[in-house]
Every structure is written in C-alpha cells, then in structure tokens.
PDB file of N, CA and C in Angstrom:
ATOM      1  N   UNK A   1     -50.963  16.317 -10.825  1.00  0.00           N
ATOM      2  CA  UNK A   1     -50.130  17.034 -11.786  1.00  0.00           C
ATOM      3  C   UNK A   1     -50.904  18.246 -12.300  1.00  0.00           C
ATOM      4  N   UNK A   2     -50.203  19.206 -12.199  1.00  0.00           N
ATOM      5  CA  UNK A   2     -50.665  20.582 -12.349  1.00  0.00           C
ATOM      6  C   UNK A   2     -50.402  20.980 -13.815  1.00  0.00           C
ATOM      7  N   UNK A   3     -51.280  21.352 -14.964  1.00  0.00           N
ATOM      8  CA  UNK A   3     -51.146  21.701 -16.403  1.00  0.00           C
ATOM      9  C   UNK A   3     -50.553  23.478 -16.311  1.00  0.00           C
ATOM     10  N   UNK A   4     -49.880  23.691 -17.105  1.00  0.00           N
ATOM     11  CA  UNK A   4     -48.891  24.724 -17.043  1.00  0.00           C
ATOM     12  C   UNK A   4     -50.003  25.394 -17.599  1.00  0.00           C
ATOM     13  N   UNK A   5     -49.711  26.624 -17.224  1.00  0.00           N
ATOM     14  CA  UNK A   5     -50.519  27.941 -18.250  1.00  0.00           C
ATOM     15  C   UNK A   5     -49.862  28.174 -19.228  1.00  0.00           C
ATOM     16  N   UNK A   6     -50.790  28.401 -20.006  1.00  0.00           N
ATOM     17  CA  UNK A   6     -50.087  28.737 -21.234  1.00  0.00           C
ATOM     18  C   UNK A   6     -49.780  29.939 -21.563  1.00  0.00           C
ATOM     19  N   UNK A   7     -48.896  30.433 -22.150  1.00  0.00           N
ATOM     20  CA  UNK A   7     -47.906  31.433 -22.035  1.00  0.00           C
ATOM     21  C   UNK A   7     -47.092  31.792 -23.635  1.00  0.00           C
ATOM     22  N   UNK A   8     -46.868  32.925 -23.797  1.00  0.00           N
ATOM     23  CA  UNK A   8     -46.019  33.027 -25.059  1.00  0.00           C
ATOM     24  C   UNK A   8     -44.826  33.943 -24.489  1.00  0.00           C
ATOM     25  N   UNK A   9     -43.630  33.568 -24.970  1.00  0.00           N
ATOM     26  CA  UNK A   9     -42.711  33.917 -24.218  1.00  0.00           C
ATOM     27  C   UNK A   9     -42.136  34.685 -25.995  1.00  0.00           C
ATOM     28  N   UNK A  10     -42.032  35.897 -25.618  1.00  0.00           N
ATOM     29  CA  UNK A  10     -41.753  37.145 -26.814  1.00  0.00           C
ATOM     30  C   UNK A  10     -39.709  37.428 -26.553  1.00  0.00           C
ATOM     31  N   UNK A  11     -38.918  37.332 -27.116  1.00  0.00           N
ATOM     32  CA  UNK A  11     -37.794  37.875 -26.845  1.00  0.00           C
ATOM     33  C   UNK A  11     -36.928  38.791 -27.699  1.00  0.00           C
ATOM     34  N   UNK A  12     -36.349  39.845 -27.152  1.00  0.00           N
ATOM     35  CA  UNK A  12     -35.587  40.496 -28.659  1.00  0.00           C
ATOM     36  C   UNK A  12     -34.337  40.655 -28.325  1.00  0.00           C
ATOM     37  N   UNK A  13     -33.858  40.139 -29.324  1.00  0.00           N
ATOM     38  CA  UNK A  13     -32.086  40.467 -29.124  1.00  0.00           C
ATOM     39  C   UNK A  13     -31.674  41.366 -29.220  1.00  0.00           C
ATOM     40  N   UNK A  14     -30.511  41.708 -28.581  1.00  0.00           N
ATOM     41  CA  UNK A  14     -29.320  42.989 -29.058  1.00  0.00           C
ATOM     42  C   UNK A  14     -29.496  43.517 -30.359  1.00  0.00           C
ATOM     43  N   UNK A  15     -29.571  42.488 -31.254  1.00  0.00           N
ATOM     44  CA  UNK A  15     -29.509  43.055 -32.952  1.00  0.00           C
ATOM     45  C   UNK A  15     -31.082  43.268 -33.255  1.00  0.00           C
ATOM     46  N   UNK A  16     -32.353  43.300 -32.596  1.00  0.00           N
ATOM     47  CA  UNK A  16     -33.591  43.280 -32.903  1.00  0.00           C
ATOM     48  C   UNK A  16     -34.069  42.604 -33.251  1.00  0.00           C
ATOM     49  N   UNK A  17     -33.656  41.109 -33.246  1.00  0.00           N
ATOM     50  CA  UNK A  17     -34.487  40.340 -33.843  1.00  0.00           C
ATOM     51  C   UNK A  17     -35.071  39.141 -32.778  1.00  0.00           C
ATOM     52  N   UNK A  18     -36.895  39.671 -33.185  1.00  0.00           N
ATOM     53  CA  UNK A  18     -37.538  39.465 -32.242  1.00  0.00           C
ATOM     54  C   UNK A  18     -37.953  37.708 -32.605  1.00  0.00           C
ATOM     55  N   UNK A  19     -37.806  36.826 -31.337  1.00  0.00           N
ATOM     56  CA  UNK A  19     -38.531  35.465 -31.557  1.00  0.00           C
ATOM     57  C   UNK A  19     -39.198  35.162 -30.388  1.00  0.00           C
ATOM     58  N   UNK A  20     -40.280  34.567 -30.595  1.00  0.00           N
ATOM     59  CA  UNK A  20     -40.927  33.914 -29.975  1.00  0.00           C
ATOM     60  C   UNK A  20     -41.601  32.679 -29.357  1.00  0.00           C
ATOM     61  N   UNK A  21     -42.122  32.033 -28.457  1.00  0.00           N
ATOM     62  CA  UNK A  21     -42.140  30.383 -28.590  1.00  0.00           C
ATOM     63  C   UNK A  21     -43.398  30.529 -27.441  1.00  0.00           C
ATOM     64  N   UNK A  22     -44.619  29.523 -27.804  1.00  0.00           N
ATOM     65  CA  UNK A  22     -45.495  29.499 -27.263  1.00  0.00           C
ATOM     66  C   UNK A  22     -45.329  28.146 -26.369  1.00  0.00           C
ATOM     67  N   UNK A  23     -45.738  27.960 -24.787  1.00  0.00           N
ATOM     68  CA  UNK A  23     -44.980  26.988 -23.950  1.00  0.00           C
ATOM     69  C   UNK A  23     -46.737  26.997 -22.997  1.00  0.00           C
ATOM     70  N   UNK A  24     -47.027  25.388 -23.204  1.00  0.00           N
ATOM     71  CA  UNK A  24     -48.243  25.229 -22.552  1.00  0.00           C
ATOM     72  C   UNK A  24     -49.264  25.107 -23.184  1.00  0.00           C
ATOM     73  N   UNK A  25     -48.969  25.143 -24.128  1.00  0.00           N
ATOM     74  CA  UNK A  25     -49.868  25.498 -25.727  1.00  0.00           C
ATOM     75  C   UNK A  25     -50.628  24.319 -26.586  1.00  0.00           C
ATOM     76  N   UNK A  26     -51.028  23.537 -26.130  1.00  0.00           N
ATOM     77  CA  UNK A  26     -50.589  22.061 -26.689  1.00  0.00           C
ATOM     78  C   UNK A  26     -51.515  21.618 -28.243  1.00  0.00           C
ATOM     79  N   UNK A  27     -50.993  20.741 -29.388  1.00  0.00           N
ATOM     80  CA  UNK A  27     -51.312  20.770 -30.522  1.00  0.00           C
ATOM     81  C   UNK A  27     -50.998  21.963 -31.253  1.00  0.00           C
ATOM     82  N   UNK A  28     -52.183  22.015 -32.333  1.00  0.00           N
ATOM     83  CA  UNK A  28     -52.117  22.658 -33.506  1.00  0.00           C
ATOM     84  C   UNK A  28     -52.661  24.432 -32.924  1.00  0.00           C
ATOM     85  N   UNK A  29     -53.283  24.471 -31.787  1.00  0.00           N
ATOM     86  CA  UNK A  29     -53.838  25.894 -31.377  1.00  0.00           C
ATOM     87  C   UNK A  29     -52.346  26.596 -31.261  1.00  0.00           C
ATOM     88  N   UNK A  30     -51.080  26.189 -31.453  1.00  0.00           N
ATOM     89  CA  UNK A  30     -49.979  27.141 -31.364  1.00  0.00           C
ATOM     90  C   UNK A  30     -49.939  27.867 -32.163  1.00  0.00           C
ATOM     91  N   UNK A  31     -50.270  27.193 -33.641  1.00  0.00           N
ATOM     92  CA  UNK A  31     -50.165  28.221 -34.903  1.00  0.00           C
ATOM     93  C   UNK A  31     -50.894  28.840 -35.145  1.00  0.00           C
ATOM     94  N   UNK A  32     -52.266  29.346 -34.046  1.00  0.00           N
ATOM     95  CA  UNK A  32     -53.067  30.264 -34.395  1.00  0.00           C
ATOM     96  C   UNK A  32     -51.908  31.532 -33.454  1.00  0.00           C
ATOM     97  N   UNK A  33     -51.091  31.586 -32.586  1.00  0.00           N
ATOM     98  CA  UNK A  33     -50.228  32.713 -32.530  1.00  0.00           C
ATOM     99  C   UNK A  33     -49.101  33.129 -33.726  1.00  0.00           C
ATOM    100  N   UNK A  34     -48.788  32.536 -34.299  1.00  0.00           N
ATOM    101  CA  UNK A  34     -48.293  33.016 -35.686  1.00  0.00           C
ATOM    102  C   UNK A  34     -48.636  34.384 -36.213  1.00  0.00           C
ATOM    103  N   UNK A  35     -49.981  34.519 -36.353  1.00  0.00           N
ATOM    104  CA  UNK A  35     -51.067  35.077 -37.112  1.00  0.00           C
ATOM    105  C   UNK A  35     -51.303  36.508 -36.272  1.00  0.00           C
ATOM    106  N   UNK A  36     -51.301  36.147 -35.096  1.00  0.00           N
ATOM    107  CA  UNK A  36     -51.169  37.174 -34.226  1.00  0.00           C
ATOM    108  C   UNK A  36     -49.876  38.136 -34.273  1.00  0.00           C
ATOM    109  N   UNK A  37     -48.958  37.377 -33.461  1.00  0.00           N
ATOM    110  CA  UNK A  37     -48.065  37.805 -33.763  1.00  0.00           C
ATOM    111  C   UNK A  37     -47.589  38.641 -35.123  1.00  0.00           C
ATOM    112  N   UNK A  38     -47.435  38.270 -36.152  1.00  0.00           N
ATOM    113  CA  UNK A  38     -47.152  38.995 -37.351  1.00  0.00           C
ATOM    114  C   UNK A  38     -47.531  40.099 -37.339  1.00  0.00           C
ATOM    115  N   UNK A  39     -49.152  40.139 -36.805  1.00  0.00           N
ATOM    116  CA  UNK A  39     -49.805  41.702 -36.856  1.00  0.00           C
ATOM    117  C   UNK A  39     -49.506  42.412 -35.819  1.00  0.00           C
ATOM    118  N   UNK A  40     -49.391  41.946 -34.518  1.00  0.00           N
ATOM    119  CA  UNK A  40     -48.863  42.960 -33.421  1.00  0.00           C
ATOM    120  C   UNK A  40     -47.628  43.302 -33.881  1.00  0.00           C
ATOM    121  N   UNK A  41     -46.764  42.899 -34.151  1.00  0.00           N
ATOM    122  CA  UNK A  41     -45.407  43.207 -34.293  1.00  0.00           C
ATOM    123  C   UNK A  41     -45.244  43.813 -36.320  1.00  0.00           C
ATOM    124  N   UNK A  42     -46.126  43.448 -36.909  1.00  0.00           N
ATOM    125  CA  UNK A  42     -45.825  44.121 -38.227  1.00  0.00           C
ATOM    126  C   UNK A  42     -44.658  44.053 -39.093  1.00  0.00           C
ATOM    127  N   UNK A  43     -44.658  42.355 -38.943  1.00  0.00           N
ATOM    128  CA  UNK A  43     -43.728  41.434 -39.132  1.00  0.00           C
ATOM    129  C   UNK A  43     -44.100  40.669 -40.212  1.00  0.00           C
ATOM    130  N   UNK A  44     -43.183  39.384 -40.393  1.00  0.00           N
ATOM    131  CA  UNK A  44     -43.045  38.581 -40.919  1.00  0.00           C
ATOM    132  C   UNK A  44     -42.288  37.467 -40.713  1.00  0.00           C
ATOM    133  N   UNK A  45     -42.861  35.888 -40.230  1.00  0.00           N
ATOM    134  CA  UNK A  45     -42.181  34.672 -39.877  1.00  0.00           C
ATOM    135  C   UNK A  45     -41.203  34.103 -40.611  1.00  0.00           C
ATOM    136  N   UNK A  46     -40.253  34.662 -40.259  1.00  0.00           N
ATOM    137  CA  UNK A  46     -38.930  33.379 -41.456  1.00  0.00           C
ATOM    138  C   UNK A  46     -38.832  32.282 -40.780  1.00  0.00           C
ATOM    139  N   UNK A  47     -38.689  31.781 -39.690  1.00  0.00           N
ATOM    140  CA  UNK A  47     -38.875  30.451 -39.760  1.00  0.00           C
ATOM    141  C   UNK A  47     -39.585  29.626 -38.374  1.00  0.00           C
ATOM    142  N   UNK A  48     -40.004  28.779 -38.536  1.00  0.00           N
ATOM    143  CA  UNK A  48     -40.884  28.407 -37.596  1.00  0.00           C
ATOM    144  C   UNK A  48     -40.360  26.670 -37.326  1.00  0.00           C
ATOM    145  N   UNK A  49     -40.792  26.278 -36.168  1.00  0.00           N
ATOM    146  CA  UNK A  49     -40.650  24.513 -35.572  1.00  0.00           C
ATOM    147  C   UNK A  49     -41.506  24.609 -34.708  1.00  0.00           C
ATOM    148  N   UNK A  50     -41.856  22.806 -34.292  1.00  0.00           N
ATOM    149  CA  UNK A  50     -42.965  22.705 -33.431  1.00  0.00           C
ATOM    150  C   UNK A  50     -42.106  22.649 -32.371  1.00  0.00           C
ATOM    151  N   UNK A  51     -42.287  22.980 -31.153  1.00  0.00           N
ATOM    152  CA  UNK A  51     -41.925  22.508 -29.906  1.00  0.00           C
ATOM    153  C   UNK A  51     -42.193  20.938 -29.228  1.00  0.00           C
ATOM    154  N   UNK A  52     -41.830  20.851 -28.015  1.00  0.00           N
ATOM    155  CA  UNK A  52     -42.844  19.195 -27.287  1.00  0.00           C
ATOM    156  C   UNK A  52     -44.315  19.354 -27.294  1.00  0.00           C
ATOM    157  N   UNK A  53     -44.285  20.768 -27.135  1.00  0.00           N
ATOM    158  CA  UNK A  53     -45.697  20.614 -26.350  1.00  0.00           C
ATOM    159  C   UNK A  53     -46.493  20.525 -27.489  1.00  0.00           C
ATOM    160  N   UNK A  54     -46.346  20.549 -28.790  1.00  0.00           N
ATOM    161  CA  UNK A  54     -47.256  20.668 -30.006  1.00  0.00           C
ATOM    162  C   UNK A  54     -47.313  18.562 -29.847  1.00  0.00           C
ATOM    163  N   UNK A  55     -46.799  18.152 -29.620  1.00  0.00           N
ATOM    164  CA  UNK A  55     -47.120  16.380 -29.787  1.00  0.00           C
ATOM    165  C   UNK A  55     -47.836  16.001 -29.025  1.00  0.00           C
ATOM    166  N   UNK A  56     -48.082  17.132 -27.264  1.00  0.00           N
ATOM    167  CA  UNK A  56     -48.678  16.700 -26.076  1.00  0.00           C
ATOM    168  C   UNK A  56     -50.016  16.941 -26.670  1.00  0.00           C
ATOM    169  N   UNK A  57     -50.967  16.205 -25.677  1.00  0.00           N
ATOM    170  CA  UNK A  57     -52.142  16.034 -25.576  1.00  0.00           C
ATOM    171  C   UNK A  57     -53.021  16.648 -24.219  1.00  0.00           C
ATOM    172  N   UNK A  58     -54.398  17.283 -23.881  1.00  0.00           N
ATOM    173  CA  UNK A  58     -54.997  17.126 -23.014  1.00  0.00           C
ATOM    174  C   UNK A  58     -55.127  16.075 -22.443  1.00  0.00           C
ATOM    175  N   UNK A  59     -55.058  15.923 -21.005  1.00  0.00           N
ATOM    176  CA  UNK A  59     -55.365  14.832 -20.676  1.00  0.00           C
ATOM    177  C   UNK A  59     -57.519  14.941 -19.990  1.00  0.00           C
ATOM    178  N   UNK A  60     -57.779  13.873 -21.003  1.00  0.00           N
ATOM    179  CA  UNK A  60     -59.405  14.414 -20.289  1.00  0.00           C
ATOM    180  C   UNK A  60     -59.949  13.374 -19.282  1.00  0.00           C
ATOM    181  N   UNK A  61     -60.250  13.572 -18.449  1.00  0.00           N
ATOM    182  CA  UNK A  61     -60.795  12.874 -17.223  1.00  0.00           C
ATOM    183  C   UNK A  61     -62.052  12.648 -17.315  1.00  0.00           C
ATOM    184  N   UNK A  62     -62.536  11.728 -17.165  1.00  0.00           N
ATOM    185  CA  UNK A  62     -64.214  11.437 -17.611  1.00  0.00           C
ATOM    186  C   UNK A  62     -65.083  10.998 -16.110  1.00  0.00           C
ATOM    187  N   UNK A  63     -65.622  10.520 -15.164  1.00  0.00           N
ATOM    188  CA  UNK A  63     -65.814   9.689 -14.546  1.00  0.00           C
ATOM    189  C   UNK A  63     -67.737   9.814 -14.389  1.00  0.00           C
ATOM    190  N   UNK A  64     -67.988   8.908 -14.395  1.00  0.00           N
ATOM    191  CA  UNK A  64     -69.547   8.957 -13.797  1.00  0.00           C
ATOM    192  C   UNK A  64     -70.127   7.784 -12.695  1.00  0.00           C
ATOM    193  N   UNK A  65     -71.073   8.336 -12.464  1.00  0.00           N
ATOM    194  CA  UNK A  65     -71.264   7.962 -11.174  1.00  0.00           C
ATOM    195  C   UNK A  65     -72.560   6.971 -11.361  1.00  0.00           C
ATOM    196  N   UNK A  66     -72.859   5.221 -11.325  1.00  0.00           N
ATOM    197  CA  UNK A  66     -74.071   5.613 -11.931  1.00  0.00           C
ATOM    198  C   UNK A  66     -74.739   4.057 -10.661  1.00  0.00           C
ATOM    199  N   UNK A  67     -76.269   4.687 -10.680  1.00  0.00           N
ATOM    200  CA  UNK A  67     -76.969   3.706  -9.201  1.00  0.00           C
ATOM    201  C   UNK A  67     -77.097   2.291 -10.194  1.00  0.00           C
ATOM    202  N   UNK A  68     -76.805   1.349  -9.820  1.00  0.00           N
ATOM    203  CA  UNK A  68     -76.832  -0.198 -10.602  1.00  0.00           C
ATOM    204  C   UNK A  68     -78.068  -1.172  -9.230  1.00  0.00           C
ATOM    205  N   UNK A  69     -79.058  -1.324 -10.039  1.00  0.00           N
ATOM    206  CA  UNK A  69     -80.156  -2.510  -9.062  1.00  0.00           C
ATOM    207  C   UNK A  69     -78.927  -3.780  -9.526  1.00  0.00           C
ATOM    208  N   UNK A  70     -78.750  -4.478  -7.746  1.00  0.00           N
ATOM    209  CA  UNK A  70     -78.552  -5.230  -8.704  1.00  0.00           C
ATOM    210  C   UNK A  70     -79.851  -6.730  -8.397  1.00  0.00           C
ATOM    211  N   UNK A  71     -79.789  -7.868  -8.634  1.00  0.00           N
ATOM    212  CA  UNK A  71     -80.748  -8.624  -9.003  1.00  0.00           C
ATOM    213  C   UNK A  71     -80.485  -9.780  -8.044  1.00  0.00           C
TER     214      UNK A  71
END
C-alpha cells in the first residue's frame, strides 16, 4: 500500500470565495496550513473541519534483525 502525497488542494469559486482542504496530511500537522494559507492569500478562516485523514495515523514499520546463540 502506497501512502498518498500530500497535497493541498486550493479552489475558487465563481463568486471568489477561495477554500481549501489538505488531503494526505495526516493528524494535527494539517493545521499548521491554516497559518499559511491566511498569509499567502491575505485572508481570513471563517470556518474550518477536520477531514479522515486528520484521525489517520502513520503506519511505522519497525523490524530488526538480530544473531541469537542458541544453547
């Protein structure tokens, strides 16, 4: 299973109003684009939700390899 890149997907409507949604992003590192955002765009967030991917987790793979005597 292949982990998505992460990506912020920017959109603006007909009437200008710009939203955005960060996809691949996983946890709490989404709401450090908030912060960004606001200043590139010279804005202000009226309203915000978490997506799925804010509940997902890394998955971390550990494995070691190790020589055992045995007796």
């Amino acid at each position: 299973m292949t982990a998505e890149q992460p990506r912020l997907v920017v959109t603006v409507s007909s009437e200008g109003v710009v939203s955005a949604e960060t996809r691949g992003i996983l946890g709490d590192r989404c709401l450090d684009y908030v912060a960004v955002l606001e200043d590139l765009l010279a804005a202000r967030t009226v309203s915000s939700a978490y997506t799925a991917d804010h509940a997902r987790t890394r998955d971390v793979v550990r494995q070691e390899d190790r020589d055992v005597d045995r007796a």
